[in-house]
Protein backbone atom coordinates (compact mmCIF):
# COMPACT_ATOMS: atom_id res chain seq x y z
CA UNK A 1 -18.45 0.78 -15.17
CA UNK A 2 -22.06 1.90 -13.62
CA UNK A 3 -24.78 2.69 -16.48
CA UNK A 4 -24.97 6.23 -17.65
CA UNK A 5 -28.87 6.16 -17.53
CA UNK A 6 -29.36 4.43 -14.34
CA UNK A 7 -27.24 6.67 -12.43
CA UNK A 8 -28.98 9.77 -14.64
CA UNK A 9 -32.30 8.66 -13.68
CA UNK A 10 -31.28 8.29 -10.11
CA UNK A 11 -29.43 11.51 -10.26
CA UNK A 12 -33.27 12.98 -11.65
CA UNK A 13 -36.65 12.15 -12.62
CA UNK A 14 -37.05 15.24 -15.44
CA UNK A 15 -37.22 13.84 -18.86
CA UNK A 16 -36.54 15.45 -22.18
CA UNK A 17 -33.98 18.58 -22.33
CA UNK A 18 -32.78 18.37 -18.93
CA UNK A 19 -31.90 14.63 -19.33
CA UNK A 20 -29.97 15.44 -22.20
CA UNK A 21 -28.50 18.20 -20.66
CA UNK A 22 -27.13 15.89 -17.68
CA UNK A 23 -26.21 12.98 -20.51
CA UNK A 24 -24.47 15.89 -22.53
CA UNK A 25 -22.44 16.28 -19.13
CA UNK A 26 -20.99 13.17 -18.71
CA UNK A 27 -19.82 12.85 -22.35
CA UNK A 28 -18.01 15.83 -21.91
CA UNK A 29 -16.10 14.33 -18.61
CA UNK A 30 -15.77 11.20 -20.81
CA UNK A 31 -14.49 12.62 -23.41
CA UNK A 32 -11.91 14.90 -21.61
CA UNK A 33 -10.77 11.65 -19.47
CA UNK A 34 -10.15 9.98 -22.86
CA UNK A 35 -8.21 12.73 -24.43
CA UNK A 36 -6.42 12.49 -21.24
CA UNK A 37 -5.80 8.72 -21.07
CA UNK A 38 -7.21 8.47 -17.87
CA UNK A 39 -10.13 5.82 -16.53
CA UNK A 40 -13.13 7.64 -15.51
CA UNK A 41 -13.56 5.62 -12.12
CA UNK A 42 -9.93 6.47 -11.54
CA UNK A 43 -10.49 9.64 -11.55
CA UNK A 44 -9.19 11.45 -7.94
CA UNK A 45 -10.02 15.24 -7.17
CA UNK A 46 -7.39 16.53 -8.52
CA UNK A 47 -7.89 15.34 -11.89
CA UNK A 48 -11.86 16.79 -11.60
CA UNK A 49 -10.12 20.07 -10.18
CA UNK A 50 -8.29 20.16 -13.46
CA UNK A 51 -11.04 19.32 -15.04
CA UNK A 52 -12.95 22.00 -13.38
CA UNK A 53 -10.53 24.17 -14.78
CA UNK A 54 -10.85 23.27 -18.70
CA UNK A 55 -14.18 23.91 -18.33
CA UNK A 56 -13.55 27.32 -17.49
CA UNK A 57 -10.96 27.79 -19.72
CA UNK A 58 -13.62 26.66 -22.78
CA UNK A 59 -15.13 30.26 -21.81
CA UNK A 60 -18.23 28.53 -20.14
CA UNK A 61 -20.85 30.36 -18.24
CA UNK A 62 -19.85 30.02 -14.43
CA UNK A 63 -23.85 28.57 -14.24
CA UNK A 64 -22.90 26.04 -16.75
CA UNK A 65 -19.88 24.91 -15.37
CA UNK A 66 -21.35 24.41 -11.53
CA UNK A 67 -24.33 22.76 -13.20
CA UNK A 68 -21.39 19.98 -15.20
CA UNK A 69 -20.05 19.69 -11.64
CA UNK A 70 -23.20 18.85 -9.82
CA UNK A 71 -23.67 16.19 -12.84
CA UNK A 72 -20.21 14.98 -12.24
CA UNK A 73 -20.97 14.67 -8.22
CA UNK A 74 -23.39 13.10 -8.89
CA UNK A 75 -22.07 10.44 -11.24
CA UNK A 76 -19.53 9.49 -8.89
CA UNK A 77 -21.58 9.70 -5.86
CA UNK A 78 -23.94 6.78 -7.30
CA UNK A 79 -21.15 4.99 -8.07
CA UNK A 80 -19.75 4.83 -4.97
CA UNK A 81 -23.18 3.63 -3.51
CA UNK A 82 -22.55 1.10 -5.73
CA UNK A 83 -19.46 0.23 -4.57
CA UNK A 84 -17.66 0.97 -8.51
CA UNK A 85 -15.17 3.20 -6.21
CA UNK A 86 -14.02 3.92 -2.64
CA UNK A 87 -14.92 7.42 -2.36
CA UNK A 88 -16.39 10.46 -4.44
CA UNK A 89 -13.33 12.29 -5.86
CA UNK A 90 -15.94 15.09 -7.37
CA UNK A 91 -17.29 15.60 -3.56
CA UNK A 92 -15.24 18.67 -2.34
CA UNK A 93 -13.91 19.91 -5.97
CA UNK A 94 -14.10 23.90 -5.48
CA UNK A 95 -16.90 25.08 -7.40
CA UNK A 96 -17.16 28.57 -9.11
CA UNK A 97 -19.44 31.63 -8.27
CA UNK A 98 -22.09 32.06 -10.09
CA UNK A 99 -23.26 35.76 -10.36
CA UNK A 100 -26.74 36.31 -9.19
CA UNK A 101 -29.08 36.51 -12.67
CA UNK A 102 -32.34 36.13 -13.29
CA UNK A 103 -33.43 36.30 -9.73
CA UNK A 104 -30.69 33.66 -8.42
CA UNK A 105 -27.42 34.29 -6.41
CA UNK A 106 -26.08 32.62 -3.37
CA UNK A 107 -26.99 33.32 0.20
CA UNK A 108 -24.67 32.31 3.24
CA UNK A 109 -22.90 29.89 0.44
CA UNK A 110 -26.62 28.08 -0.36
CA UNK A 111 -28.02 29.01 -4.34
CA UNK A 112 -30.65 31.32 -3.81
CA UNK A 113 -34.05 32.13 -6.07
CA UNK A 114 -36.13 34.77 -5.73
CA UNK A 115 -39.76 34.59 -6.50
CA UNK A 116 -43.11 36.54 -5.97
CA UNK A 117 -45.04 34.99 -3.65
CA UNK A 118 -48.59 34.83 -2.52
CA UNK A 119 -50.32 38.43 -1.91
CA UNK A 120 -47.96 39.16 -4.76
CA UNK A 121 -45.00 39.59 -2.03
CA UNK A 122 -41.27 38.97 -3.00
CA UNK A 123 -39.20 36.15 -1.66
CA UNK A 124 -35.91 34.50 -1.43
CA UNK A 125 -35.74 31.11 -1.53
CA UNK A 126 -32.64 28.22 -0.77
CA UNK A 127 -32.43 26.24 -3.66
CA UNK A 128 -31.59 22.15 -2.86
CA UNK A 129 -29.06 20.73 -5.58
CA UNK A 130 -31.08 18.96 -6.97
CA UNK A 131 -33.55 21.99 -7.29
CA UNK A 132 -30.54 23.79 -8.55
CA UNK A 133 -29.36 21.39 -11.18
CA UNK A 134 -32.96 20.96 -12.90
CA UNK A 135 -33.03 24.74 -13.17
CA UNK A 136 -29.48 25.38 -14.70
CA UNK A 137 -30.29 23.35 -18.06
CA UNK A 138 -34.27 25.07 -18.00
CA UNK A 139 -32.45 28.22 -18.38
CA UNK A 140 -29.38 27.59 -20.50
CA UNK A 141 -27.46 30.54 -21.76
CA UNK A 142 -30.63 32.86 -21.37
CA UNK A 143 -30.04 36.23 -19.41
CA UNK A 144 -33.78 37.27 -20.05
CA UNK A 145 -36.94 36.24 -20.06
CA UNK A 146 -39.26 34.15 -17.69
CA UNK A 147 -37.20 31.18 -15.76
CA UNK A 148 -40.28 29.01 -16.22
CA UNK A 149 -41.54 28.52 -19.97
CA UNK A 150 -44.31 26.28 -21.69
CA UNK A 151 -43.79 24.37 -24.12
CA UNK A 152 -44.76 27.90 -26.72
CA UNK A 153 -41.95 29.63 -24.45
CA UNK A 154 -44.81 31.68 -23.01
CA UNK A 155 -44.52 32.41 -19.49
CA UNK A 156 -45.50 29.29 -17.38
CA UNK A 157 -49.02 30.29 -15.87
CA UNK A 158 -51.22 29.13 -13.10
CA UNK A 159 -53.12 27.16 -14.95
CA UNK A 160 -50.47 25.19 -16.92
CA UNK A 161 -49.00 24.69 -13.80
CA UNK A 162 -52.05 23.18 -12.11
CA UNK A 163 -52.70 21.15 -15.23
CA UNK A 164 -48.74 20.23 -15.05
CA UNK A 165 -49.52 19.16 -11.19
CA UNK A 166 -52.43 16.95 -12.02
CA UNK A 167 -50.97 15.37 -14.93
CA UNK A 168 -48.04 14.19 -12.85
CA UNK A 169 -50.39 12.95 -10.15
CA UNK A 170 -52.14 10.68 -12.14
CA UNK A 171 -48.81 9.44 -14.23
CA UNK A 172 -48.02 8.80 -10.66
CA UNK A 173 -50.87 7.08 -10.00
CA UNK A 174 -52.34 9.07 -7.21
CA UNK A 175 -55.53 9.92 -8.86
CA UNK A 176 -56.75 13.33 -8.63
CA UNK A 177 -54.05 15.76 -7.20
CA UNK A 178 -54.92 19.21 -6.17
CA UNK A 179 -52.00 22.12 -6.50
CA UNK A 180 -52.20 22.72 -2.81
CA UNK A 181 -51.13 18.75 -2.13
CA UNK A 182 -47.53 19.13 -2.76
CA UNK A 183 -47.23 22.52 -0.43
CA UNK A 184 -49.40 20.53 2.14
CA UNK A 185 -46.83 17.17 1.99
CA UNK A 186 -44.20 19.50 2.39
CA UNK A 187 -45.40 21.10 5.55
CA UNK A 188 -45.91 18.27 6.82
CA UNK A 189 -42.45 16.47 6.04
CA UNK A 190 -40.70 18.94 7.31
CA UNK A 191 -42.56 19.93 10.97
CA UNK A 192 -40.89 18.68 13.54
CA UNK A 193 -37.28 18.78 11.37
CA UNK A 194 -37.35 22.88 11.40
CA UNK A 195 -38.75 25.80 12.97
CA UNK A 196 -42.59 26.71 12.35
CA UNK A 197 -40.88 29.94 10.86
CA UNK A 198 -38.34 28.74 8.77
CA UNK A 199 -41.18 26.16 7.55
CA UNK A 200 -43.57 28.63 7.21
CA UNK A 201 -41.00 31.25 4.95
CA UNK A 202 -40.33 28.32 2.84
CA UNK A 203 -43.85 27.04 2.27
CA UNK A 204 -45.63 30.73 1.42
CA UNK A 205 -47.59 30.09 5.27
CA UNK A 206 -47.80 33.09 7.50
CA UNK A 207 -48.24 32.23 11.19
CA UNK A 208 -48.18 27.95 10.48
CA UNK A 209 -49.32 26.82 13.51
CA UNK A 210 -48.38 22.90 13.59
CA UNK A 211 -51.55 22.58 16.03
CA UNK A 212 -54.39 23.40 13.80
């Protein structure tokens, strides 16, 4: 049986609530496959499609019950990189719609955020999984409010964020990290994999020019 907290740490680096949140996950799926007599590594997709299914039927939000999915994925996709099982049986499990709140909904099947951007200009944004999954547990059950809190639930601002940014830099040990540094490494990963435009749209750039 892999470890719970090695596969959670490789499933995310957050700490705190949205570690619990993913731990709180699993002990649900545990707990169902026990009350079901079934071995969780035994598991095949149409046992997670039923469990899918009890999860909706507990009158969970549709949010909640993608984000206990993505957890689940991502359980059993670490364990089969570990070789625990032959394939992912949580892989293609059919996962509900969630309704577009707080600024997110789904574009062309990808999980979609939209933000205000530089110049104070609106934006939609693809959201990875794992982008997706950290939000889902920041936000909880909450259909108002800002998405992005400090620790006072006050509305996360520039400057928390920049002292957030530099904080993790030097955990990281990268010494002094500017806010712009991430944005930049990001441009830069990614020329050369997409279009200057789509990089550009994604990164807040107008007119990136991979020359200059």
């Amino acid at each position: 049986m892999p470890d719970i907290d090695s596969i959670l740490t490789a499933i995310t680096v957050d700490t705190g609530r949205t570690l619990d949140a993913y731990r709180h996950d699993l002990r649900v799926l545990f707990q169902w496959a026990n009350d079901n007599n079934l071995e969780v590594l035994a598991a095949t997709r149409a046992h997670i499609e039923i469990f899918r299914g009890w999860l909706e039927q507990t009158g969970l939000a549709p949010s909640t019950v993608d984000r206990r999915l993505s957890t689940v994925c991502g359980y059993y996709r670490f364990a089969h990189i570990d070789g625990h099982i032959a394939s992912n049986p949580a892989q293609y499990v059919r996962r509900p719609k969630v309704p577009p709140t707080e600024g997110r909904g789904t574009d062309r099947g990808h999980r979609t955020l939209r933000i205000i951007g530089k110049g104070n200009k609106p934006a939609l944004i693809p959201l990875v999984p794992r982008t997706a999954r950290t939000l889902d547990p920041v936000k909880g059950e909450r259909t108002d409010g800002p998405l992005l809190r400090r620790q006072d639930h006050a509305r996360l601002d520039r400057r928390t964020a920049h002292r957030w940014i530099q904080s993790t830099g030097k955990r990281a040990g990268l010494g002094h990290v500017h806010p712009h540094m991430p944005r930049a490494a990001f441009i830069m990963a990614d020329i050369g994999r997409c279009s200057c435009e789509d990089t550009g749209r994604l990164s807040g750039v107008v007119g990136l020019d991979p020359e200059r």
